[in-house]
PDB file of N, CA and C in Angstrom:
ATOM      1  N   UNK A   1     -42.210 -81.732 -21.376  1.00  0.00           N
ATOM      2  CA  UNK A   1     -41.828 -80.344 -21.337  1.00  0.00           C
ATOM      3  C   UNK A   1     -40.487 -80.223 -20.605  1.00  0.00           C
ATOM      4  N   UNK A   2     -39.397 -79.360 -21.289  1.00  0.00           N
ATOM      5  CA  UNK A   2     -38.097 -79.211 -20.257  1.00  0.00           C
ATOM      6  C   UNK A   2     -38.402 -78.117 -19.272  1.00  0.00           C
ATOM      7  N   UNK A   3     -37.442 -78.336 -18.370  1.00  0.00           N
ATOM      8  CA  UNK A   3     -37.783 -77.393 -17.219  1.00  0.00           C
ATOM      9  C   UNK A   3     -37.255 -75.866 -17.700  1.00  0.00           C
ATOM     10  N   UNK A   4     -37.712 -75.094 -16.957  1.00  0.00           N
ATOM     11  CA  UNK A   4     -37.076 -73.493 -17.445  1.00  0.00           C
ATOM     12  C   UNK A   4     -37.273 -73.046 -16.523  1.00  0.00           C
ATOM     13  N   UNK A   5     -36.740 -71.573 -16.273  1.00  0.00           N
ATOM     14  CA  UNK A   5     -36.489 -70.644 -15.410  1.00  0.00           C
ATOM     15  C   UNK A   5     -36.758 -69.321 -15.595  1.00  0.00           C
ATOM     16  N   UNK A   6     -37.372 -68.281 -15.346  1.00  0.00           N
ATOM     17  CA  UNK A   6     -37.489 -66.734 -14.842  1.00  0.00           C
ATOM     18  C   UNK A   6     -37.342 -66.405 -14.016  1.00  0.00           C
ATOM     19  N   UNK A   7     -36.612 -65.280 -14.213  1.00  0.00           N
ATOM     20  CA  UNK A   7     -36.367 -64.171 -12.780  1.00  0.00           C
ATOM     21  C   UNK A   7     -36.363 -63.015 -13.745  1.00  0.00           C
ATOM     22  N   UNK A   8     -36.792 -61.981 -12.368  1.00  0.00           N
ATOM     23  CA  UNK A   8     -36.867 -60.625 -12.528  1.00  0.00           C
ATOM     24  C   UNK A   8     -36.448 -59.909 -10.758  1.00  0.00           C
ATOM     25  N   UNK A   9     -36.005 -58.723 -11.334  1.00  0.00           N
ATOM     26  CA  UNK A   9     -36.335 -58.183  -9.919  1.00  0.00           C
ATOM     27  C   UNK A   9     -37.452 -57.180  -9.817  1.00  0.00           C
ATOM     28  N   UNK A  10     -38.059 -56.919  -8.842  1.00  0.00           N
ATOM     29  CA  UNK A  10     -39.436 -55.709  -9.036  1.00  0.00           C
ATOM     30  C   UNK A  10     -38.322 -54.439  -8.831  1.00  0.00           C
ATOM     31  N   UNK A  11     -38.958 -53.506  -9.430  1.00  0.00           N
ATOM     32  CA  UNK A  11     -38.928 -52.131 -10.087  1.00  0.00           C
ATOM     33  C   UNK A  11     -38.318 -51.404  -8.667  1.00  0.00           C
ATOM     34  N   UNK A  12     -38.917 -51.548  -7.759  1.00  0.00           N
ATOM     35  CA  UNK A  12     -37.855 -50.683  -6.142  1.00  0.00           C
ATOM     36  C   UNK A  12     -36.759 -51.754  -5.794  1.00  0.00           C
ATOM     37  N   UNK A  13     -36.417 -52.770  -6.547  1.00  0.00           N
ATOM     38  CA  UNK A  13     -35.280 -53.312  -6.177  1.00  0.00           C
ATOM     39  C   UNK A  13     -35.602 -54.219  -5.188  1.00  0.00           C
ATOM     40  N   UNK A  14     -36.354 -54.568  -4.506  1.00  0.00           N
ATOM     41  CA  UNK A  14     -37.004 -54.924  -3.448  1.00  0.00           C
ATOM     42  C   UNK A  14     -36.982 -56.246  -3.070  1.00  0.00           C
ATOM     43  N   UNK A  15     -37.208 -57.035  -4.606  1.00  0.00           N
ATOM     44  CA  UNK A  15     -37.575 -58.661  -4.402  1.00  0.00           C
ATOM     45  C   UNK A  15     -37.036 -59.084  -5.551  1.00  0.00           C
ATOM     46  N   UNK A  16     -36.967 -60.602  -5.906  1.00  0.00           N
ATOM     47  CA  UNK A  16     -36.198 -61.333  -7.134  1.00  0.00           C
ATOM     48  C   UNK A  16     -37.429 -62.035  -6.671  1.00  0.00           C
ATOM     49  N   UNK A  17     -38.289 -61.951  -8.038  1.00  0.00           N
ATOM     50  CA  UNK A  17     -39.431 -62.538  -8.422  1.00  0.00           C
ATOM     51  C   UNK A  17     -38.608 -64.367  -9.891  1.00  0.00           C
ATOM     52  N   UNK A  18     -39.115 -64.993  -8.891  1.00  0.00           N
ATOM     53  CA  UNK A  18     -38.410 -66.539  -9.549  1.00  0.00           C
ATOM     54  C   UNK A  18     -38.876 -67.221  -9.659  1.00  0.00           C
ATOM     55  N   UNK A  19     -39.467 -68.115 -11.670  1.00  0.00           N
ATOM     56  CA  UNK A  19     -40.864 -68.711 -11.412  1.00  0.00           C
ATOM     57  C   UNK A  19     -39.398 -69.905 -11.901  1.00  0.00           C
ATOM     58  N   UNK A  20     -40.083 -71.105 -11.866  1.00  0.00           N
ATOM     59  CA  UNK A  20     -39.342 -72.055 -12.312  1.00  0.00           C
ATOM     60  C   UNK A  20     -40.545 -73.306 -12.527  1.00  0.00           C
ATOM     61  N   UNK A  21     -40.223 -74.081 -13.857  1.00  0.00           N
ATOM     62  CA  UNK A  21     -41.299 -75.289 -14.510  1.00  0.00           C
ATOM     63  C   UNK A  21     -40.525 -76.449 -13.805  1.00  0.00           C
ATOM     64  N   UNK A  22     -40.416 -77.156 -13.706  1.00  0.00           N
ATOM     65  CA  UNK A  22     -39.782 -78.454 -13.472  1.00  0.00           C
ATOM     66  C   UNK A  22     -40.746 -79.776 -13.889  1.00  0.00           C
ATOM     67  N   UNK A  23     -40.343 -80.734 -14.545  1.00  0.00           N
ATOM     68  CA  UNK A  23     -41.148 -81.791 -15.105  1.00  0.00           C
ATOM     69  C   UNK A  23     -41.595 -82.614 -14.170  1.00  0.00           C
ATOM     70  N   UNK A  24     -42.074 -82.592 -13.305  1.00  0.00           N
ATOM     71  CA  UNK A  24     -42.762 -83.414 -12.104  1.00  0.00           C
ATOM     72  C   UNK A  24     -43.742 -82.861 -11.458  1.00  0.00           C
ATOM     73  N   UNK A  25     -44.272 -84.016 -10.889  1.00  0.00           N
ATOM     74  CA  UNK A  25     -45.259 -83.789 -10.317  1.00  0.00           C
ATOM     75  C   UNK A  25     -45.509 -82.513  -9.287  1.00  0.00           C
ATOM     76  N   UNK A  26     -46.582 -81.743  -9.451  1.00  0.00           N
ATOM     77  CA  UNK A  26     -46.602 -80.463  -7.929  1.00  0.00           C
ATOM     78  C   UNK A  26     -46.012 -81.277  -6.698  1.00  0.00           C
ATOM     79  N   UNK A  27     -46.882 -82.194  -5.849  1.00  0.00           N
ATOM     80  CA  UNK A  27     -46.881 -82.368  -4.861  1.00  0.00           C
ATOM     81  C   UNK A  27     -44.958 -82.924  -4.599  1.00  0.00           C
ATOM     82  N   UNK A  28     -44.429 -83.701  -5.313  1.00  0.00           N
ATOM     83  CA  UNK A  28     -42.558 -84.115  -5.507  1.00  0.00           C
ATOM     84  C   UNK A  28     -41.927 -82.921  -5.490  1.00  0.00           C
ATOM     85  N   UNK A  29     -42.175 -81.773  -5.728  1.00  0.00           N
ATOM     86  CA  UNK A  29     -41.708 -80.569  -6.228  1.00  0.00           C
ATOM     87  C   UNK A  29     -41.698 -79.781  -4.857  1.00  0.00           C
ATOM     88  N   UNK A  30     -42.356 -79.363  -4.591  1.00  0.00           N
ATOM     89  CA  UNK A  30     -43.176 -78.790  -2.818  1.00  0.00           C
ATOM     90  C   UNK A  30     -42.378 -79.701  -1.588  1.00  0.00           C
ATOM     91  N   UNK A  31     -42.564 -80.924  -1.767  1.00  0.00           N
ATOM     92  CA  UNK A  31     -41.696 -81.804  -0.956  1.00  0.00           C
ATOM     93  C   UNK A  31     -40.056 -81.615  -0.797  1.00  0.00           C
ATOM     94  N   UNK A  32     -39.435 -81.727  -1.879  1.00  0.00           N
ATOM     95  CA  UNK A  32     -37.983 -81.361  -1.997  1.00  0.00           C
ATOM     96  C   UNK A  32     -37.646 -79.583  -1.908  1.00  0.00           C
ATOM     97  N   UNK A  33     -38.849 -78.795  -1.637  1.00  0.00           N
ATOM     98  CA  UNK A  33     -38.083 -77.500  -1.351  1.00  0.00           C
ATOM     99  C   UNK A  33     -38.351 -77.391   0.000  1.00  0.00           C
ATOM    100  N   UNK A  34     -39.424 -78.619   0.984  1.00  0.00           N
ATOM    101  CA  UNK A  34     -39.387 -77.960   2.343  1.00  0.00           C
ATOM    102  C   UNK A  34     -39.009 -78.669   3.365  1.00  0.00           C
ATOM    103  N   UNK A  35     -39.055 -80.385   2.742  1.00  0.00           N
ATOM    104  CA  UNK A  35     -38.415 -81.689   3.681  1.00  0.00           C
ATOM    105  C   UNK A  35     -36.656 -81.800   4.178  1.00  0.00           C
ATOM    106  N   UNK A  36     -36.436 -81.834   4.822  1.00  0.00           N
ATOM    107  CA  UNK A  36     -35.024 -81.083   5.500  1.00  0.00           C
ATOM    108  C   UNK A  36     -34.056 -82.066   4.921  1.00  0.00           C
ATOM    109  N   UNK A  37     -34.885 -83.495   4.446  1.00  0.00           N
ATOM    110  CA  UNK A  37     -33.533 -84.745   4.299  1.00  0.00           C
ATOM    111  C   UNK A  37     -33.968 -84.364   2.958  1.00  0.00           C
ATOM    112  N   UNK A  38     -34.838 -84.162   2.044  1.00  0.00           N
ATOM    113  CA  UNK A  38     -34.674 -83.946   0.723  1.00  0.00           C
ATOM    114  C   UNK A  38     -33.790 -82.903  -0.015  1.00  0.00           C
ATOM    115  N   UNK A  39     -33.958 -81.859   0.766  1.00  0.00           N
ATOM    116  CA  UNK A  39     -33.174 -80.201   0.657  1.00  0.00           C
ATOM    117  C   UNK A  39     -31.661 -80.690   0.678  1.00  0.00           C
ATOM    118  N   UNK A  40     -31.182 -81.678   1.789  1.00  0.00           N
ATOM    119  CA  UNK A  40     -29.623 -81.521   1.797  1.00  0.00           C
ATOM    120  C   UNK A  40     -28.892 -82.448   1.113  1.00  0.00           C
ATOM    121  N   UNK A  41     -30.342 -82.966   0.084  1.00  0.00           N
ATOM    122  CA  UNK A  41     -29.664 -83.745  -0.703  1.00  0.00           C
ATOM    123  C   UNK A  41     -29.499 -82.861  -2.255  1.00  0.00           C
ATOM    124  N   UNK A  42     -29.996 -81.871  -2.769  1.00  0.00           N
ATOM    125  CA  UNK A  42     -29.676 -81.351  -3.842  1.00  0.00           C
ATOM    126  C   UNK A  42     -29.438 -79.769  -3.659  1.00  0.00           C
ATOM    127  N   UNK A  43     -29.526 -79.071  -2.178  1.00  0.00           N
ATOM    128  CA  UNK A  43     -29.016 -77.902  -1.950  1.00  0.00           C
ATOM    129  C   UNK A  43     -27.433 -77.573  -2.003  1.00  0.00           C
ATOM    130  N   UNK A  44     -27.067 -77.367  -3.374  1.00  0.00           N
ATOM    131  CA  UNK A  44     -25.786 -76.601  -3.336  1.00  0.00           C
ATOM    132  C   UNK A  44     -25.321 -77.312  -4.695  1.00  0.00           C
ATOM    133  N   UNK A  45     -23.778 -76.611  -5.190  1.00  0.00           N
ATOM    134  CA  UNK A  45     -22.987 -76.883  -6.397  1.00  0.00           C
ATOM    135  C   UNK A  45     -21.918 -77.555  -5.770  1.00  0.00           C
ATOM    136  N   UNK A  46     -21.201 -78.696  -6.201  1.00  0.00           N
ATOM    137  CA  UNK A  46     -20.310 -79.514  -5.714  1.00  0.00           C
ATOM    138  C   UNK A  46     -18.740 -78.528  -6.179  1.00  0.00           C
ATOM    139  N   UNK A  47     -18.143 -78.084  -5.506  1.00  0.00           N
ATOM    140  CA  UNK A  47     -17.157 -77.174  -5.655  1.00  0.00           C
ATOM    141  C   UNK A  47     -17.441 -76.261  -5.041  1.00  0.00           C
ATOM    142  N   UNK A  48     -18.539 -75.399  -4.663  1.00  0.00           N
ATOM    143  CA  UNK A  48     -19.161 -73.703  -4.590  1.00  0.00           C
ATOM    144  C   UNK A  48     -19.483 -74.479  -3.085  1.00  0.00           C
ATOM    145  N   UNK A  49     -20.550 -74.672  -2.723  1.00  0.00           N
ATOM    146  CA  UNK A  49     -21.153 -74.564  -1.879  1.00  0.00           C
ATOM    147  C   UNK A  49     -21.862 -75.646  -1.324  1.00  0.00           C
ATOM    148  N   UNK A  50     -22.435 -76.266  -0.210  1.00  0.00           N
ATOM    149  CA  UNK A  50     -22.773 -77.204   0.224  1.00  0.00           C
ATOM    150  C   UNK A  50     -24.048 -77.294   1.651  1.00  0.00           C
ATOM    151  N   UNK A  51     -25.121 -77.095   1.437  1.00  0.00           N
ATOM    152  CA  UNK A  51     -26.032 -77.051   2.572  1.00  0.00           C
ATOM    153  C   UNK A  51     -25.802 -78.256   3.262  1.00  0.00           C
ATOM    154  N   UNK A  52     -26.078 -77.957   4.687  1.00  0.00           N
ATOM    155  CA  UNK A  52     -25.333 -79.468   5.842  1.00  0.00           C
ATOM    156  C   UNK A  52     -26.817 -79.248   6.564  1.00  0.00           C
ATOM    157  N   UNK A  53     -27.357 -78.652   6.932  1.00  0.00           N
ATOM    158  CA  UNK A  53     -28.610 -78.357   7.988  1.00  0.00           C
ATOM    159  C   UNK A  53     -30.009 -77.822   7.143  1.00  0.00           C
ATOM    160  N   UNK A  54     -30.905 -77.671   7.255  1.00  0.00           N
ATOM    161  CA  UNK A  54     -32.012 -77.630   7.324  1.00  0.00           C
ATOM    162  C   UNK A  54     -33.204 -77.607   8.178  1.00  0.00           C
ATOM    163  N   UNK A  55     -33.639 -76.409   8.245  1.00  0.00           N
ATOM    164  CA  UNK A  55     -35.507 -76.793   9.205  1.00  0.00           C
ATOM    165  C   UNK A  55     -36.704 -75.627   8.579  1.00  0.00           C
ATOM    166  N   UNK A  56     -37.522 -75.871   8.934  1.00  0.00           N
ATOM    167  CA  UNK A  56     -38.527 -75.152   8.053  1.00  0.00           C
ATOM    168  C   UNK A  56     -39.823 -75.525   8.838  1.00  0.00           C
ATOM    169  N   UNK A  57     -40.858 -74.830   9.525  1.00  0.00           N
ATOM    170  CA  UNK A  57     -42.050 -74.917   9.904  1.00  0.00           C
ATOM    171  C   UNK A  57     -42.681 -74.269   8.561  1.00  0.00           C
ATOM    172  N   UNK A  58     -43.273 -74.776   7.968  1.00  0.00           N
ATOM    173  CA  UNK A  58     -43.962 -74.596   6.758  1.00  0.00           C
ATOM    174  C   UNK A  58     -45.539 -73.915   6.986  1.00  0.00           C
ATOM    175  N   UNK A  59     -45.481 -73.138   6.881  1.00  0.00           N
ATOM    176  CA  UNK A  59     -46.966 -71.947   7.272  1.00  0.00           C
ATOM    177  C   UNK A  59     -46.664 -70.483   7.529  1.00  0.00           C
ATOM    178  N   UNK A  60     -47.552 -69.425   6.569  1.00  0.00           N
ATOM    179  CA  UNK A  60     -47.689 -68.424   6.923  1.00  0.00           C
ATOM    180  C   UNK A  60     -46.979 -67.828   8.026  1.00  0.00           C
ATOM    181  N   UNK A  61     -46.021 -67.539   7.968  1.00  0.00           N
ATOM    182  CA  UNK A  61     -45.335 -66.594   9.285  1.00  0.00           C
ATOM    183  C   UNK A  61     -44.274 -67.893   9.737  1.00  0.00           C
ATOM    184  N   UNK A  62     -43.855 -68.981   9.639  1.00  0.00           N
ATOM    185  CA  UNK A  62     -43.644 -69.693   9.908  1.00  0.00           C
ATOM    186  C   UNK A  62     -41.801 -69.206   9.364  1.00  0.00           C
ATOM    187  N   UNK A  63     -41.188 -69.856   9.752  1.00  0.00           N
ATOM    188  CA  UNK A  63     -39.496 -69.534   9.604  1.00  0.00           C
ATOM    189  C   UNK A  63     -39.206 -70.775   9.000  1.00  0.00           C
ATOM    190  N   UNK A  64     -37.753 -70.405   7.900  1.00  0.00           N
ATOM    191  CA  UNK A  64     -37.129 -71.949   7.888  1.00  0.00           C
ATOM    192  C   UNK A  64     -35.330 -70.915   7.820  1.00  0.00           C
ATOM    193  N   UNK A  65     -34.412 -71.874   7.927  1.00  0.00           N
ATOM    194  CA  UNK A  65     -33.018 -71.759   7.854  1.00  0.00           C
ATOM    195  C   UNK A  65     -32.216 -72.641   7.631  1.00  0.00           C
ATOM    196  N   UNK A  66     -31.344 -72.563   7.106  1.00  0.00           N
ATOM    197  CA  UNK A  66     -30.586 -73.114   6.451  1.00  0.00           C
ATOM    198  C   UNK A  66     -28.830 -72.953   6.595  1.00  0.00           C
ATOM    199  N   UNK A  67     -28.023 -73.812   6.843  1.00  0.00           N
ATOM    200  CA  UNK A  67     -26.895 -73.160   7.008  1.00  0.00           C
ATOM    201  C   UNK A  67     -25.743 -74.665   6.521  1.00  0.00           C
ATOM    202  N   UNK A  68     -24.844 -74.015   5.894  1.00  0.00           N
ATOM    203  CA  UNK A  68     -23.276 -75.073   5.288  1.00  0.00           C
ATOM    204  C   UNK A  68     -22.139 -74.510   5.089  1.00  0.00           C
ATOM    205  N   UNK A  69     -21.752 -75.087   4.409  1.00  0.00           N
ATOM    206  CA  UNK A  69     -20.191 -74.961   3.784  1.00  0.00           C
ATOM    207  C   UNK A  69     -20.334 -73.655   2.228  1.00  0.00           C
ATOM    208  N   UNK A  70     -19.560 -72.388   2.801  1.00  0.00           N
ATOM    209  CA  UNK A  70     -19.510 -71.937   1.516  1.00  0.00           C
ATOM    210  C   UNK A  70     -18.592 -71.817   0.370  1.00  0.00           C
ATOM    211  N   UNK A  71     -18.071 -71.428  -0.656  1.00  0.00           N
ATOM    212  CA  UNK A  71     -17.602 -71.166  -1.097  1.00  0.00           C
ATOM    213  C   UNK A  71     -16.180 -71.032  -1.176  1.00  0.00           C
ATOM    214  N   UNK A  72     -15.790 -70.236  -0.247  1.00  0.00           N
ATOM    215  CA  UNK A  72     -14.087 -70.110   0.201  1.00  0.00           C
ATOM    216  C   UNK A  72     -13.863 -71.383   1.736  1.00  0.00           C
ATOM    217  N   UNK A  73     -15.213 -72.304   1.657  1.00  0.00           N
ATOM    218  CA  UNK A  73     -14.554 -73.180   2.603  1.00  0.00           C
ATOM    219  C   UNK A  73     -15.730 -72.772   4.606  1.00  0.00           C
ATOM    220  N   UNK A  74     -15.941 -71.824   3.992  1.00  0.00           N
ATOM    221  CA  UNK A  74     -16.328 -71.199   5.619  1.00  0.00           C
ATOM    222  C   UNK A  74     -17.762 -71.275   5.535  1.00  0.00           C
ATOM    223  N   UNK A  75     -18.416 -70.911   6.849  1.00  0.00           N
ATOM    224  CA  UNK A  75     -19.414 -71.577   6.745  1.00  0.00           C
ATOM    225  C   UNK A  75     -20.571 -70.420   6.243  1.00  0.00           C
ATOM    226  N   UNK A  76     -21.871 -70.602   6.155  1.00  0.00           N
ATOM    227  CA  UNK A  76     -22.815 -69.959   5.827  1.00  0.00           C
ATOM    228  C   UNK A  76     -24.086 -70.164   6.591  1.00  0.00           C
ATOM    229  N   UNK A  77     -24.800 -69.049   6.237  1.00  0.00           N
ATOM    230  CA  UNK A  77     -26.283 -69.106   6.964  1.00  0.00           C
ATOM    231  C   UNK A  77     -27.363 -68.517   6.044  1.00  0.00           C
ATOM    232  N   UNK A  78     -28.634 -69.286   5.994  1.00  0.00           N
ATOM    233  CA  UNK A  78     -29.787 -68.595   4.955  1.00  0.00           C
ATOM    234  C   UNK A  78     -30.918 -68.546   5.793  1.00  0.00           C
ATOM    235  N   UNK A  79     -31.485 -67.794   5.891  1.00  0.00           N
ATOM    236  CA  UNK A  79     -33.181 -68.092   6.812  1.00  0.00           C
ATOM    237  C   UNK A  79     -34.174 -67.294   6.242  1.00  0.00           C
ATOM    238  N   UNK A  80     -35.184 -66.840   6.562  1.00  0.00           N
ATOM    239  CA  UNK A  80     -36.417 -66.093   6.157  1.00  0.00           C
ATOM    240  C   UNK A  80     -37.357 -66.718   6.702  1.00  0.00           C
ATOM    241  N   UNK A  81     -38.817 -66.301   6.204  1.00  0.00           N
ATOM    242  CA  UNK A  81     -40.106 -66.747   6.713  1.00  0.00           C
ATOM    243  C   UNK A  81     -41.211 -66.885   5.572  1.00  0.00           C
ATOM    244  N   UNK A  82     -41.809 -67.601   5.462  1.00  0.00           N
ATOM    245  CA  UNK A  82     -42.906 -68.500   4.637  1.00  0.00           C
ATOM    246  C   UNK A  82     -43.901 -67.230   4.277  1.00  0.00           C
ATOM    247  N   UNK A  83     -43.792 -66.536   3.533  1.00  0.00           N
ATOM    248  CA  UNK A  83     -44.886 -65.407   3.513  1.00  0.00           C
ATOM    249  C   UNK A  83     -46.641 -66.092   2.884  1.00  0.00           C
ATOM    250  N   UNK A  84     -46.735 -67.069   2.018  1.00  0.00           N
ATOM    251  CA  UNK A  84     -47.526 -67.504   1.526  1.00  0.00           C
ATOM    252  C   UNK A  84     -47.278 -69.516   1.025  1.00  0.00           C
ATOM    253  N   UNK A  85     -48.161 -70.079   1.764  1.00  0.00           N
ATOM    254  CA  UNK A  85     -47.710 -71.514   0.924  1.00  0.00           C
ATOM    255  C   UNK A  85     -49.394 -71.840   1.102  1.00  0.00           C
ATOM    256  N   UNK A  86     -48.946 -72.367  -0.170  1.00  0.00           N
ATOM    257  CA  UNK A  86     -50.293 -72.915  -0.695  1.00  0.00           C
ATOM    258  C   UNK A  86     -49.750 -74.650  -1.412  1.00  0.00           C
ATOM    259  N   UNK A  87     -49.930 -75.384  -0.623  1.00  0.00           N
ATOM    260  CA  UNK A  87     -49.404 -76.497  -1.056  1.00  0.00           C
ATOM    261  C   UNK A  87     -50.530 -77.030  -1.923  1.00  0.00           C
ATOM    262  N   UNK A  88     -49.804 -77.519  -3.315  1.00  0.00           N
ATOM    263  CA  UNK A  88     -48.281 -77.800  -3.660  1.00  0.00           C
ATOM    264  C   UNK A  88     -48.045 -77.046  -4.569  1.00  0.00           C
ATOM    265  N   UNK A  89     -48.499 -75.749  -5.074  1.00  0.00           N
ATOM    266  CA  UNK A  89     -48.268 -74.892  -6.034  1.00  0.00           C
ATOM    267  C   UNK A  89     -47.456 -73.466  -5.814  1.00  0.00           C
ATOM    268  N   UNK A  90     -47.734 -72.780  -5.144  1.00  0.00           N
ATOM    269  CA  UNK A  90     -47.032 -72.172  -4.137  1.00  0.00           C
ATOM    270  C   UNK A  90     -46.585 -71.867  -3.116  1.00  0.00           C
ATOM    271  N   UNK A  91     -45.347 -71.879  -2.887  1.00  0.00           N
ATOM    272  CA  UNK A  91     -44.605 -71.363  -1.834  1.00  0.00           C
ATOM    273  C   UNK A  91     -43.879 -69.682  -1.719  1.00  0.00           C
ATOM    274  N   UNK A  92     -44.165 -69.104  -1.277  1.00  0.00           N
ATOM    275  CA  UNK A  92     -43.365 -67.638  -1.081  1.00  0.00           C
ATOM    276  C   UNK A  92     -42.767 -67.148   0.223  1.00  0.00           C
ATOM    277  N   UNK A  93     -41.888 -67.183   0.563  1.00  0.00           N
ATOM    278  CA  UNK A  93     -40.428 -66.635   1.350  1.00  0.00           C
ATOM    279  C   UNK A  93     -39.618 -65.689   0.904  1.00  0.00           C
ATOM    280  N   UNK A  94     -39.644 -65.191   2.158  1.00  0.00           N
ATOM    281  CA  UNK A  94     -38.173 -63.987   2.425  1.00  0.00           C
ATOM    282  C   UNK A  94     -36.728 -65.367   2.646  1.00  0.00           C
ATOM    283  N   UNK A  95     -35.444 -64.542   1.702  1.00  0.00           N
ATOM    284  CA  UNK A  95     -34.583 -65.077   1.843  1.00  0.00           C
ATOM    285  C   UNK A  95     -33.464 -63.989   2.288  1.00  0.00           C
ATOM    286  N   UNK A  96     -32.202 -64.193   3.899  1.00  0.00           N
ATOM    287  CA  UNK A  96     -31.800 -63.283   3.879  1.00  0.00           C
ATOM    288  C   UNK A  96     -30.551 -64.007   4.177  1.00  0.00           C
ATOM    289  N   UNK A  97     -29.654 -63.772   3.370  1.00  0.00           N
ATOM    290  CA  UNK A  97     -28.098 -64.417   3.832  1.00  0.00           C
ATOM    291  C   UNK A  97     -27.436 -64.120   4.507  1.00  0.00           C
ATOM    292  N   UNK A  98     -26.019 -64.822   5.412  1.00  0.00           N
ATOM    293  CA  UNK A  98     -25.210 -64.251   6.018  1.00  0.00           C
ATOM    294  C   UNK A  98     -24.013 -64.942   5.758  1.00  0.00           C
ATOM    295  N   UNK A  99     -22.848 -64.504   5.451  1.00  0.00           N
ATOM    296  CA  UNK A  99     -21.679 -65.191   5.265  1.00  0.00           C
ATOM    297  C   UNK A  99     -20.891 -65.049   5.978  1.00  0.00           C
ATOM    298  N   UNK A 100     -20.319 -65.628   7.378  1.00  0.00           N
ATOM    299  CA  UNK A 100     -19.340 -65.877   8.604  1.00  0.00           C
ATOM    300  C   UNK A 100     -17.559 -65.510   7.384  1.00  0.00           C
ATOM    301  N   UNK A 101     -17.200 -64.753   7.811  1.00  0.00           N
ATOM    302  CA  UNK A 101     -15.663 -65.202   7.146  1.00  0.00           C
ATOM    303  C   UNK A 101     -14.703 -64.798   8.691  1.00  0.00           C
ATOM    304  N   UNK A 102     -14.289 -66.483   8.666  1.00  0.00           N
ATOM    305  CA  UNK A 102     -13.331 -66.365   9.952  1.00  0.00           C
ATOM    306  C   UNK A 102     -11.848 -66.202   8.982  1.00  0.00           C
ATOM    307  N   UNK A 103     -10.856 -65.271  10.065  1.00  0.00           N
ATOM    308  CA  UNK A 103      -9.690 -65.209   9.757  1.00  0.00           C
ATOM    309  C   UNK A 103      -8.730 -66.185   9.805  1.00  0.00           C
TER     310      UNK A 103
END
């Protein structure tokens, strides 16, 4: 099966609902979205953007963040909190960005 992608956003604007197939195994899949040396190896577009850091306590209420190189060169920040993980099938997080632009 090839991999595919959906998104939507819900109806108050609220959330970007994002299912995605990928041809591997659950448990390989779950691993590379929460292991910090797996993440900074395929987090980002080579030109655009570049994740350097990673951490993630993985559980209910639990936080992860994220922060690199963006776009125009400067740096970036991503964090949120684990609203639901059910390993290895689901994971659900708040994602909230911040983009530093020094002069």
């Amino acid at each position: 099966m090839p991999d595919t992608a959906t998104m939507h956003i819900t109806p108050d604007q609220d959330a970007i609902i994002s299912e995605i197939e990928i041809a591997a195994i659950p448990d390989r899949v779950f691993q590379a979205l929460i292991d910090p040396e797996q993440v900074l190896q395929w987090w980002g577009q080579a030109g655009v953007y570049r994740c350097t850091e990673f951490a993630s306590d993985v559980r209910p209420g639990g936080k992860w963040r994220s922060a690199g190189i963006g776009p125009d060169g400067g740096p970036f920040e991503a964090s949120g909190q684990y609203i639901e993980v059910d390993s290895p099938r689901l994971l659900v997080y708040s994602w909230v960005a911040k983009l530093d632009r020094c002069p």
